[in-house]
N, C-alpha and C. Protein backbone atom coordinates (compact mmCIF):
# COMPACT_ATOMS: atom_id res chain seq x y z
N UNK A 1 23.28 44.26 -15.12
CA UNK A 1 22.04 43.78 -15.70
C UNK A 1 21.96 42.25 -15.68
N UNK A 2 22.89 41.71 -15.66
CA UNK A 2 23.35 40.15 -15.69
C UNK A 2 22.40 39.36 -14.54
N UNK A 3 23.16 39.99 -13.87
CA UNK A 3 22.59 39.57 -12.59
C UNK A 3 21.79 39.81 -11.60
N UNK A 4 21.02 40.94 -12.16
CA UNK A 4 19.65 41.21 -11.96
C UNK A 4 18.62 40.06 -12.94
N UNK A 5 19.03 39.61 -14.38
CA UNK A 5 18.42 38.47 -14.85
C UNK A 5 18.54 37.06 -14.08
N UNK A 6 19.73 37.06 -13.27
CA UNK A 6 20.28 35.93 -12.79
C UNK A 6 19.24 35.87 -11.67
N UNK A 7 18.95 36.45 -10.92
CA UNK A 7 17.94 36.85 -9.13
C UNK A 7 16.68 36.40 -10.23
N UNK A 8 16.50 36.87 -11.18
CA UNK A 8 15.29 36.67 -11.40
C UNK A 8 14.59 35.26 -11.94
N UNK A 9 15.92 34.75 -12.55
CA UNK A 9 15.69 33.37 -13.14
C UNK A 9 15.60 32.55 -11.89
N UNK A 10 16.58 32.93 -10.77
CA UNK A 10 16.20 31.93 -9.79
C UNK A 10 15.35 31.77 -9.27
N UNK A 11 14.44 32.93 -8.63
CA UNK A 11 13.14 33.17 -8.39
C UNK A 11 11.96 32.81 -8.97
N UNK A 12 12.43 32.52 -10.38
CA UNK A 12 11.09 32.29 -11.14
C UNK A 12 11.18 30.52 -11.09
N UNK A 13 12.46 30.00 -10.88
CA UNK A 13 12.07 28.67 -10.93
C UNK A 13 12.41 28.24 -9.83
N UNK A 14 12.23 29.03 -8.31
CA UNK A 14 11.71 28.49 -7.40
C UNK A 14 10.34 28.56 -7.35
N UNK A 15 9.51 29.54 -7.68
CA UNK A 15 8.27 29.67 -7.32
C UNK A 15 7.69 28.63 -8.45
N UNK A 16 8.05 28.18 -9.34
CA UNK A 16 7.78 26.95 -10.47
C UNK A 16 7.45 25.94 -9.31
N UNK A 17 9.02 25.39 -9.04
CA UNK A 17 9.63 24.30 -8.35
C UNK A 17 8.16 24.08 -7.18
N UNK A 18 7.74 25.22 -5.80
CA UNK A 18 7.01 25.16 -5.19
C UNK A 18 5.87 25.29 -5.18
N UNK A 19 5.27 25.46 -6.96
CA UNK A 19 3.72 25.55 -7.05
C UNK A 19 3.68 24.05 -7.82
N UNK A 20 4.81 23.49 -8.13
CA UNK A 20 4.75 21.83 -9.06
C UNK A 20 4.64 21.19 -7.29
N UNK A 21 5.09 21.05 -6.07
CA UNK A 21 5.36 20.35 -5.23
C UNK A 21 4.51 20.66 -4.09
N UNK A 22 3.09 21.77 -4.57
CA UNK A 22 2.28 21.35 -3.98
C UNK A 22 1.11 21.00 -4.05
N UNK A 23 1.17 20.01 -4.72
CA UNK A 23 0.26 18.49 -5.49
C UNK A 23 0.36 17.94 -4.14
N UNK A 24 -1.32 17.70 -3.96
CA UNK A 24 -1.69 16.23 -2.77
C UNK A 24 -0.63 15.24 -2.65
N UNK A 25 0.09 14.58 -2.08
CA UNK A 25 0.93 13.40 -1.96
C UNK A 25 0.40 12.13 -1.75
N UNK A 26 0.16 11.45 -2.41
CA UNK A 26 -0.15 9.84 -2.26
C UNK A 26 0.53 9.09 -1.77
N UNK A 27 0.38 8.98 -0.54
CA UNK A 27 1.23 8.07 0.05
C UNK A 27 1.17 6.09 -0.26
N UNK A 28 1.81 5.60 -0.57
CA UNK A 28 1.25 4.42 -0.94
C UNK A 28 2.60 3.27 0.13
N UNK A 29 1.64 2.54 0.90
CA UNK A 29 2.20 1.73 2.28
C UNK A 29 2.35 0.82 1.74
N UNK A 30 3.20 -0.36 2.00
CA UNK A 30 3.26 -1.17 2.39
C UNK A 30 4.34 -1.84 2.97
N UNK A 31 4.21 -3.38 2.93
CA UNK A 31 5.01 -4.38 4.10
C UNK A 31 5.19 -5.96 3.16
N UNK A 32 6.05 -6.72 3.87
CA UNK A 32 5.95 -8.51 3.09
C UNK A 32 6.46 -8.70 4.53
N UNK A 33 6.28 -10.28 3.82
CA UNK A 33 6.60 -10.87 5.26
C UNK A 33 8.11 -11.26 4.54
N UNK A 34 9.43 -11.47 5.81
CA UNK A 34 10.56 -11.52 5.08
C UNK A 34 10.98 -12.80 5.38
N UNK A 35 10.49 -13.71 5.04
CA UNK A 35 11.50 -15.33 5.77
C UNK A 35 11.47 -16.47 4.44
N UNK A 36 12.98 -17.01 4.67
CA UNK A 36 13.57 -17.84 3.58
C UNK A 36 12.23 -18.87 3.54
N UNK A 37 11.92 -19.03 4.20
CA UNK A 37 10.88 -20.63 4.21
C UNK A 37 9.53 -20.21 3.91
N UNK A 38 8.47 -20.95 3.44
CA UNK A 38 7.18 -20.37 3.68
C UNK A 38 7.30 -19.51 2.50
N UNK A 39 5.39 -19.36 2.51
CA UNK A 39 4.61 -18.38 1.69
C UNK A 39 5.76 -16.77 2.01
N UNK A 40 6.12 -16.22 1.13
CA UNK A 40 6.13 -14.45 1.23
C UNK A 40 4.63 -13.55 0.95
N UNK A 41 4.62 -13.04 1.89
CA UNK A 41 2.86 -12.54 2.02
C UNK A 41 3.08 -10.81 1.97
N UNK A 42 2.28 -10.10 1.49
CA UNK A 42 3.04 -9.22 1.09
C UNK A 42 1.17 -8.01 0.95
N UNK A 43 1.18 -6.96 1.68
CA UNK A 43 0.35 -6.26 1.75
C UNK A 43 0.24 -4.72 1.07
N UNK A 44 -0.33 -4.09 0.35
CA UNK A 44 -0.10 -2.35 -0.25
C UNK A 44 -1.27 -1.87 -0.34
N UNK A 45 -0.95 -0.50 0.30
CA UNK A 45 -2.04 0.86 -0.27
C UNK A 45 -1.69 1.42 -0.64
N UNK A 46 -2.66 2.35 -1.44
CA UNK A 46 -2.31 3.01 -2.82
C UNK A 46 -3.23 4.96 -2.01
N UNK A 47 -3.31 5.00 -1.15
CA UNK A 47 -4.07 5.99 -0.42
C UNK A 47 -3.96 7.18 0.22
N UNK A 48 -4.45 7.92 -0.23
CA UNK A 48 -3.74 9.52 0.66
C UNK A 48 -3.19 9.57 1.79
N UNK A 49 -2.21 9.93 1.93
CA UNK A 49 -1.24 10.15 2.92
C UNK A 49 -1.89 10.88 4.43
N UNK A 50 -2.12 9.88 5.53
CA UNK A 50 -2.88 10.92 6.21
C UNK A 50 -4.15 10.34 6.23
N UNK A 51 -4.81 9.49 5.55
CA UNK A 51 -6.33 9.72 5.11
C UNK A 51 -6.82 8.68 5.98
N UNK A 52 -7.94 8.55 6.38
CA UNK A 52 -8.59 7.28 6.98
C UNK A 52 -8.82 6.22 6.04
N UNK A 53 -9.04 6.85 4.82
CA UNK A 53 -9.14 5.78 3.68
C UNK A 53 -8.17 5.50 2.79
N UNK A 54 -7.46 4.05 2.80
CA UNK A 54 -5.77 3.22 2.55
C UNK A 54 -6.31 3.18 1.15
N UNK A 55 -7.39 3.64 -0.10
CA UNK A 55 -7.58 3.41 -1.05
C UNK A 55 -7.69 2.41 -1.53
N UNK A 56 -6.79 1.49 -2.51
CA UNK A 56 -7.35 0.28 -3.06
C UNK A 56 -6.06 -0.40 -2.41
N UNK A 57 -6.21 -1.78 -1.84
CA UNK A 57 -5.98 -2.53 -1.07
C UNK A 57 -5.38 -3.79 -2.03
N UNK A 58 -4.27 -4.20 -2.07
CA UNK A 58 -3.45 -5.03 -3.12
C UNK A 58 -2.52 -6.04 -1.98
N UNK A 59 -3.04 -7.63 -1.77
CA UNK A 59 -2.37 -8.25 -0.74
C UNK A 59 -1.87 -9.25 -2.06
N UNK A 60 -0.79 -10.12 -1.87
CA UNK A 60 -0.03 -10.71 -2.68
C UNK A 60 0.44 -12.13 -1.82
N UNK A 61 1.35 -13.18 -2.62
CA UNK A 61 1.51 -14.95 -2.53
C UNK A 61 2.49 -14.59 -3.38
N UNK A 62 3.71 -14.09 -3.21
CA UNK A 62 4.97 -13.76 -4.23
C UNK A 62 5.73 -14.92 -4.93
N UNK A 63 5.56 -16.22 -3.74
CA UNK A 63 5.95 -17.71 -4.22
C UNK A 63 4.85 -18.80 -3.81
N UNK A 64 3.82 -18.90 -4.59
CA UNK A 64 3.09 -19.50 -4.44
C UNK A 64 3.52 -21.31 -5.01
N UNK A 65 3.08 -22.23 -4.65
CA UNK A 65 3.84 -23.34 -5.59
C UNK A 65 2.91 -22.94 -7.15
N UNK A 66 3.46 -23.30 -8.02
CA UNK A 66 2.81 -23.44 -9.33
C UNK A 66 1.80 -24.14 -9.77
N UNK A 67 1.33 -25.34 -8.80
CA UNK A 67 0.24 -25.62 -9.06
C UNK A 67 -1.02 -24.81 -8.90
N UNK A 68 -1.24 -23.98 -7.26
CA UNK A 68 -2.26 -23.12 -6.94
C UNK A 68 -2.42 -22.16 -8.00
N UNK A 69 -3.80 -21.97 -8.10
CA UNK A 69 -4.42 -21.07 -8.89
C UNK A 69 -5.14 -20.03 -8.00
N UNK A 70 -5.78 -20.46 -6.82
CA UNK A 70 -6.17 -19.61 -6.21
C UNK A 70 -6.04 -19.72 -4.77
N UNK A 71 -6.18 -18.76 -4.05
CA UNK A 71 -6.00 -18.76 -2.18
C UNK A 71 -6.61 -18.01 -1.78
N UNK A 72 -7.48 -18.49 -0.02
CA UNK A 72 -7.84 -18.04 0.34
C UNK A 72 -6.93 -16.58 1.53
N UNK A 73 -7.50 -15.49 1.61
CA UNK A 73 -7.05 -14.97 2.45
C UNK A 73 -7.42 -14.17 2.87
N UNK A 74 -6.74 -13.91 4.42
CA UNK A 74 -8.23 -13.38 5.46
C UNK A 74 -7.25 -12.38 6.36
N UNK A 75 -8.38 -11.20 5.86
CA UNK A 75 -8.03 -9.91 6.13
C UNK A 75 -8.58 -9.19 7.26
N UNK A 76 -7.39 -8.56 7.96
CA UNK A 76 -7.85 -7.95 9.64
C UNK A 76 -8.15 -6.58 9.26
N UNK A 77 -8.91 -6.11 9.97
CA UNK A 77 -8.86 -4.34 10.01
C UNK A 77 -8.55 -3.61 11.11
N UNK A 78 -8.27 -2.86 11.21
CA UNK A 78 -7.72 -2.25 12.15
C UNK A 78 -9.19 -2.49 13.13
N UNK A 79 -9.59 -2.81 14.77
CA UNK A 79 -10.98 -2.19 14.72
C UNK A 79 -11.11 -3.72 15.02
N UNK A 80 -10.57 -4.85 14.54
CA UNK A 80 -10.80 -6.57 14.83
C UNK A 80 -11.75 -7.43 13.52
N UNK A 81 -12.52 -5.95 12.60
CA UNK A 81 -13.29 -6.91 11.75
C UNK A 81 -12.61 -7.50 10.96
N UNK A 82 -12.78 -8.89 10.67
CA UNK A 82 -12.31 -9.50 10.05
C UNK A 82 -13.38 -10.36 8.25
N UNK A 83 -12.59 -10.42 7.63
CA UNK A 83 -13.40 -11.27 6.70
C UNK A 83 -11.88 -11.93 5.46
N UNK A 84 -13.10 -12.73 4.68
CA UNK A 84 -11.92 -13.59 3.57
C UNK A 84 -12.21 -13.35 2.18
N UNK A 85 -11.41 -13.33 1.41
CA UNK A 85 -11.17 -12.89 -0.28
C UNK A 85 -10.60 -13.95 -0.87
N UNK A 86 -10.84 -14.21 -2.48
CA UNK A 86 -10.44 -15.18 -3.11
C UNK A 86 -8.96 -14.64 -3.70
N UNK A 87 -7.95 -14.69 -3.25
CA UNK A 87 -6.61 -14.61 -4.55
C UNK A 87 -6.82 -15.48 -5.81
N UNK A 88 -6.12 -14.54 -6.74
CA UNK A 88 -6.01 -15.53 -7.94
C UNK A 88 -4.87 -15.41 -8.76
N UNK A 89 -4.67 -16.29 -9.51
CA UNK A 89 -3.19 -16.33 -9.71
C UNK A 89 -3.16 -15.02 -10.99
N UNK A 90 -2.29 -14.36 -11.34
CA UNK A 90 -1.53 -13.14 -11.99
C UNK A 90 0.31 -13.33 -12.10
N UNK A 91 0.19 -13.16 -13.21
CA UNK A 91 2.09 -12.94 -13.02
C UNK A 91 2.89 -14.06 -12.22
N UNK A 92 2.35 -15.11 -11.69
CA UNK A 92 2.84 -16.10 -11.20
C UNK A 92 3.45 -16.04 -9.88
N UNK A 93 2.38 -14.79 -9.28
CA UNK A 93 1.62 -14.55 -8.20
C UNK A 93 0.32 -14.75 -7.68
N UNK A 94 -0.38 -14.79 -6.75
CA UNK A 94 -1.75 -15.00 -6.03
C UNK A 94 -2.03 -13.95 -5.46
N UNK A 95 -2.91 -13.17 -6.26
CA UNK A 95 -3.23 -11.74 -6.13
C UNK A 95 -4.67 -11.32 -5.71
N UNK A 96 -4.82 -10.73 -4.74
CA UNK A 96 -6.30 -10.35 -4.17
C UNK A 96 -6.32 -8.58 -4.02
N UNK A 97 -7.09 -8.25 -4.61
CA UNK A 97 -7.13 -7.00 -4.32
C UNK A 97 -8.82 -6.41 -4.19
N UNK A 98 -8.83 -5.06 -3.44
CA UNK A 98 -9.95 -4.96 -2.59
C UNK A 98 -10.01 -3.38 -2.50
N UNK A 99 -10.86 -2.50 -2.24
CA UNK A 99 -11.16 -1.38 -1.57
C UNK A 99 -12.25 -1.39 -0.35
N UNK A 100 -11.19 -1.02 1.21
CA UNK A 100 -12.38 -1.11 2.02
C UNK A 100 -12.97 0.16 2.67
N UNK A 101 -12.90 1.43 2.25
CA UNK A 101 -13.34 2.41 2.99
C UNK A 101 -12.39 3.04 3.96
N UNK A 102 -13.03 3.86 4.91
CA UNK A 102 -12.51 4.72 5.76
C UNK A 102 -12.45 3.37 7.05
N UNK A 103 -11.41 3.63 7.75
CA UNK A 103 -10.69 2.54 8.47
C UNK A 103 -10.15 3.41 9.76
N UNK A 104 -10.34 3.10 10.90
CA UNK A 104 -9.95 3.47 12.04
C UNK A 104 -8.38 3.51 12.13
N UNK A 105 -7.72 3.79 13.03
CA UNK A 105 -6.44 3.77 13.36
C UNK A 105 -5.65 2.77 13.51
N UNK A 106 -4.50 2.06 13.29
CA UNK A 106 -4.37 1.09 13.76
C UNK A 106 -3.75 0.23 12.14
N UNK A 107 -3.53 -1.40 12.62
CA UNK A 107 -3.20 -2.21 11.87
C UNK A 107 -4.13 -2.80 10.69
N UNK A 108 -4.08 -2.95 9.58
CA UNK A 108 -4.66 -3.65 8.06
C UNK A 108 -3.62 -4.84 7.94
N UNK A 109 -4.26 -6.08 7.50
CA UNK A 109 -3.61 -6.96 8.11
C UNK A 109 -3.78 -8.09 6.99
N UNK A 110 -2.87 -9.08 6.56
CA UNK A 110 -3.33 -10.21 5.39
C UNK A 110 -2.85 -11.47 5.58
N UNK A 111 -3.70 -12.32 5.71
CA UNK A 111 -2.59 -13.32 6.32
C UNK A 111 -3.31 -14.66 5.21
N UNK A 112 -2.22 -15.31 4.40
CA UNK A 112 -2.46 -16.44 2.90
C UNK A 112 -3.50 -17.99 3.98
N UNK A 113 -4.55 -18.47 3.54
CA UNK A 113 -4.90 -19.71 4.59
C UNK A 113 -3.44 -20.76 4.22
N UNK A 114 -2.89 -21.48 5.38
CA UNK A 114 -2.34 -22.37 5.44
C UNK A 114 -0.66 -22.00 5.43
N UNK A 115 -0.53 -20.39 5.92
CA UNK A 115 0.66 -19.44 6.20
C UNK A 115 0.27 -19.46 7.99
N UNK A 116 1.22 -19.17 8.74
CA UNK A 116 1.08 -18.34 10.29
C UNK A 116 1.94 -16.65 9.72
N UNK A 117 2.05 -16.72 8.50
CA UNK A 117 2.86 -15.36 8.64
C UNK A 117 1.84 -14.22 7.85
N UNK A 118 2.28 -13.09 8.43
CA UNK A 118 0.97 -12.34 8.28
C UNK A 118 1.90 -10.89 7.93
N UNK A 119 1.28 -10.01 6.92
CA UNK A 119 1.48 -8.92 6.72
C UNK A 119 1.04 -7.89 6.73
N UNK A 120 1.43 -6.61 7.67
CA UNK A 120 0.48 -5.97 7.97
C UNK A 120 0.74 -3.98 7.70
N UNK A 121 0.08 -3.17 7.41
CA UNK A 121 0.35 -1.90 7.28
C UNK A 121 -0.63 -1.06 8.21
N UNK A 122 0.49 -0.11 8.60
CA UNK A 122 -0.58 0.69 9.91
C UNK A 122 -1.08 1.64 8.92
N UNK A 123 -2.45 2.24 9.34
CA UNK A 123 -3.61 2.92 8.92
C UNK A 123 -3.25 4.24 10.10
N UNK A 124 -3.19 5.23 9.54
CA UNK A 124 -2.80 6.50 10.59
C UNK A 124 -3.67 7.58 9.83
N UNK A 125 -5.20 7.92 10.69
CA UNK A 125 -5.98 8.97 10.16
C UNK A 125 -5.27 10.58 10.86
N UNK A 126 -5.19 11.39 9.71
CA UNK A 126 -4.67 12.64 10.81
C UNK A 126 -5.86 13.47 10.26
N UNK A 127 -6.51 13.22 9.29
CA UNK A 127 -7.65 14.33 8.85
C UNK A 127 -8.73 14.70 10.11
């Protein structure tokens, strides 16, 4: 009888285990730029795994000098459109954050004005 309870306990908290683990997965990307010198530039999505749309869009200035309060920075899309956002300082960081929609295949891209270093996360639609 033991171990007919035993088969059954395991069973019951596998089928637990595999109805908790199949919840949507949020995949959330990102990248920095990695060099001793210079701005660290630093890019994240927060967006379904899979999805054409990277959700809300969080680019970062991890060592900004302490005087700046704010920076400009100018964002690629996969696709070549380009445009610019105000960072502002947070946490003693320079923080810009954004939601841009459904996004073609390809590279999302952030690069601080007055950096050449650029950070970037690939956008991969499989829907």
């Amino acid at each position: 009888m033991s171990r007919l309870l035993r088969v059954l306990a395991v069973g019951l908290t596998t089928t637990a285990l595999a109805i908790t683990l199949d919840v949507p997965a949020h995949a959330a990307a990102s990248a920095c730029t990695h060099h001793l010198s210079g701005p660290q530039v630093c890019i994240s999505t927060d967006g379904a795994s899979g999805s054409e749309n990277p959700g809300r869009v969080t680019t970062a200035w991890t060592n900004p000098p302490q005087s700046r309060r704010t920076a400009t920075v100018h964002i690629t899309e996969p696709g070549g459109q380009r445009y610019t956002l105000t960072a502002r300082r947070q946490r003693g960081q320079l923080i810009a954050t954004f939601t841009p929609g459904a996004l073609p295949d390809g590279k999302l891209c952030a690069r601080y004005q007055g950096s050449s270093r650029t950070a970037c996360v690939q956008i991969i639609d499989r829907t």
